[in-house]
N, C-alpha and C. Protein backbone atom coordinates (compact mmCIF):
# COMPACT_ATOMS: atom_id res chain seq x y z
N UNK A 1 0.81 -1.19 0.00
CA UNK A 1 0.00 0.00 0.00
C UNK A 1 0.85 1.25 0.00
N UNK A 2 1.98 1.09 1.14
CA UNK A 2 2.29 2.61 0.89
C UNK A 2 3.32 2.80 -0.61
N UNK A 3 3.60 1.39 -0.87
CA UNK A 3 4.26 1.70 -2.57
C UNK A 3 3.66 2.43 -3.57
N UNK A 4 2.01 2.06 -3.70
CA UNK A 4 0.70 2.79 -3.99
C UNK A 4 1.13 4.60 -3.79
N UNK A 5 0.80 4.70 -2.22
CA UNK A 5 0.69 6.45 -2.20
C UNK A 5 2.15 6.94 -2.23
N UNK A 6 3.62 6.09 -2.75
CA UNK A 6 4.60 7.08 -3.01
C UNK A 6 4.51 7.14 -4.23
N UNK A 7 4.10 6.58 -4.92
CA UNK A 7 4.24 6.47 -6.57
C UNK A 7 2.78 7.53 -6.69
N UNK A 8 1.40 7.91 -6.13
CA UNK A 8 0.83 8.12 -6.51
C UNK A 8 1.17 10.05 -5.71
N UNK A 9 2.25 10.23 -4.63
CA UNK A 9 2.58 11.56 -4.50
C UNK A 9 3.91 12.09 -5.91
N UNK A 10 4.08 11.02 -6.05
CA UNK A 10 5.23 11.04 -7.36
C UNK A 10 4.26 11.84 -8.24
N UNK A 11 2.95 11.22 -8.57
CA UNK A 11 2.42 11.07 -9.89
C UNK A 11 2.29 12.90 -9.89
N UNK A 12 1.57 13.09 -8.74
CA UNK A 12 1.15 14.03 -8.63
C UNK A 12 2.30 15.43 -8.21
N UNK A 13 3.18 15.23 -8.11
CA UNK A 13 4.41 15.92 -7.94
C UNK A 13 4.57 16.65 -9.48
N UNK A 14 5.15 15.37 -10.36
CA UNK A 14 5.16 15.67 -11.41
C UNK A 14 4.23 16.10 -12.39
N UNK A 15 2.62 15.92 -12.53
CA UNK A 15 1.67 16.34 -12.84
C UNK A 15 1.41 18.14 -12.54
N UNK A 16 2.09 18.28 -11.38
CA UNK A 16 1.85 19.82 -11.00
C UNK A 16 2.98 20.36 -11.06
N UNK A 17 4.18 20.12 -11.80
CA UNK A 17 5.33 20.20 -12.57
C UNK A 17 4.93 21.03 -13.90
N UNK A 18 4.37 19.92 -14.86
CA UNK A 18 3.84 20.19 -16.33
C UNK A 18 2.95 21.21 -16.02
N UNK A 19 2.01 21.33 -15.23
CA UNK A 19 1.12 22.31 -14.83
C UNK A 19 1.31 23.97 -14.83
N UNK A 20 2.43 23.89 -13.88
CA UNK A 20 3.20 25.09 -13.83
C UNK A 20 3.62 25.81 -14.80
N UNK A 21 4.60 24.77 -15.62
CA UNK A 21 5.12 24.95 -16.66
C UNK A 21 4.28 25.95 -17.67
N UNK A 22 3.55 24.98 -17.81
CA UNK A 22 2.47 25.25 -19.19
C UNK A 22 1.67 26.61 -18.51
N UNK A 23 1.41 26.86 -17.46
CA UNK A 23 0.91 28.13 -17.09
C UNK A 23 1.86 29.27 -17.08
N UNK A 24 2.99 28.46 -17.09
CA UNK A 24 4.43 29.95 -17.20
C UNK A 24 4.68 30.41 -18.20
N UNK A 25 4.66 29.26 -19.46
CA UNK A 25 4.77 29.21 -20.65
C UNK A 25 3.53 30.59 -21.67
N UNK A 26 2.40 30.04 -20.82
CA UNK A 26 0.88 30.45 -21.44
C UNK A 26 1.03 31.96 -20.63
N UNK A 27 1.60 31.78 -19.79
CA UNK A 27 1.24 33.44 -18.90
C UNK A 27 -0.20 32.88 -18.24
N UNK A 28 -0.88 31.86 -18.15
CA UNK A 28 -1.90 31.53 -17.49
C UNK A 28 -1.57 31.82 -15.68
N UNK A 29 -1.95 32.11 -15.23
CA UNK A 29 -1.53 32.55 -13.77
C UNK A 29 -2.23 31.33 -12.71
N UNK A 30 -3.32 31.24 -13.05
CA UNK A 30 -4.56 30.21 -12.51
C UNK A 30 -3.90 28.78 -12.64
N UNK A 31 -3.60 28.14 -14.19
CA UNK A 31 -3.06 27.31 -14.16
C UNK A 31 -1.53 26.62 -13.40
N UNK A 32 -0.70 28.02 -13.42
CA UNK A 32 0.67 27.85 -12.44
C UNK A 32 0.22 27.70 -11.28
N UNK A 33 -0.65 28.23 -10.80
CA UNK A 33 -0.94 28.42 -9.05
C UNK A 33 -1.51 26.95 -8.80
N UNK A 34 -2.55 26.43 -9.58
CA UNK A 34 -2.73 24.92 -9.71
C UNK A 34 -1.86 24.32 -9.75
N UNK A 35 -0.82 24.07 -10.63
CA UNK A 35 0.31 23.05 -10.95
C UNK A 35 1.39 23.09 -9.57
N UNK A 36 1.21 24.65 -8.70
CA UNK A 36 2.14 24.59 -7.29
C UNK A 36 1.17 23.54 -6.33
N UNK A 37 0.10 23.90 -6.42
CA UNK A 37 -0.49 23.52 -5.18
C UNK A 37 -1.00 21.92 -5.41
N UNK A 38 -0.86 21.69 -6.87
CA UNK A 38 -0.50 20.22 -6.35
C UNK A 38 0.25 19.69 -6.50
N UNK A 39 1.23 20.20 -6.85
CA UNK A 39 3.54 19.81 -6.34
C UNK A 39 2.49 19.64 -4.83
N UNK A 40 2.61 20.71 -4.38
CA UNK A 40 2.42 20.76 -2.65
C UNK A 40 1.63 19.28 -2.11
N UNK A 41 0.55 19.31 -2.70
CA UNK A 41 -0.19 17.98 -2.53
C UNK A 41 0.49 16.83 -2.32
N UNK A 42 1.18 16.84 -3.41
CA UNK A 42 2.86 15.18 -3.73
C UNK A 42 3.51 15.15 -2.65
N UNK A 43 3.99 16.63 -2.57
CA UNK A 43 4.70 16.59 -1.70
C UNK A 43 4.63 16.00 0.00
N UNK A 44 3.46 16.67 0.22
CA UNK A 44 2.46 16.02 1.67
C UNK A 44 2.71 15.14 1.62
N UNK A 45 1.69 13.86 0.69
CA UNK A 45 1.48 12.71 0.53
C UNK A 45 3.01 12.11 0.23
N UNK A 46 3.95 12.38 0.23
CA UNK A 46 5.56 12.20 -0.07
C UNK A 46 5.82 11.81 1.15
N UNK A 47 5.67 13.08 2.01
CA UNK A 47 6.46 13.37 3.28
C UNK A 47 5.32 12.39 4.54
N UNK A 48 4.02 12.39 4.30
CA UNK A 48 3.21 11.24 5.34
C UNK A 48 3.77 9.48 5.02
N UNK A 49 4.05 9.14 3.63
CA UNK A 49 4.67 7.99 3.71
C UNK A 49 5.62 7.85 4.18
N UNK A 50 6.88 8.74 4.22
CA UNK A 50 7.75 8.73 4.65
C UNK A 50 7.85 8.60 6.22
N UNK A 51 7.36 9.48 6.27
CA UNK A 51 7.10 8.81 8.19
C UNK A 51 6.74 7.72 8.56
N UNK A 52 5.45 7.26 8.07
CA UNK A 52 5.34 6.11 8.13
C UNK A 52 6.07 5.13 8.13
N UNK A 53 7.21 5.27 7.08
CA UNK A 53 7.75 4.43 6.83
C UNK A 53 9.22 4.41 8.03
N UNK A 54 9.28 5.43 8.69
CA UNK A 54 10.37 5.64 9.74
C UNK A 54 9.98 5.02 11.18
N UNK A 55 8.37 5.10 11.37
CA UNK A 55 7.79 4.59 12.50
C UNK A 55 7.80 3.39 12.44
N UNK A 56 7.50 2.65 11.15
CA UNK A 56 7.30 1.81 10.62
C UNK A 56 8.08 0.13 11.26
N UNK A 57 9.64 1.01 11.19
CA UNK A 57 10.66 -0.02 11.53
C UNK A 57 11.07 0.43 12.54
């Protein structure tokens, strides 16, 4: 399971990567602020497995 939510804060890391991008690219402002805040999202869900995984053992 938690192989599941690191691959799926990955997914979403990088998903709000391209996001950014393409809103920096476009001058879209709405779309960059989306593509940060769900880096941020990955990132969370990054950093809760990770603990887990420290308590873990």
């Amino acid at each position: 399971m938690a192989g599941d939510q690191k691959a799926k804060g990955k997914k979403e890391q990088l998903k709000g990567k391209a996001k950014e991008a393409a809103g920096r690219v476009t001058r879209d402002v709405p779309l960059e602020a989306e593509g940060r805040a769900e880096q941020a999202k990955g990132d969370a869900r990054q950093a809760k497995e990770k603990t887990k995984d420290i308590f873990k053992h």
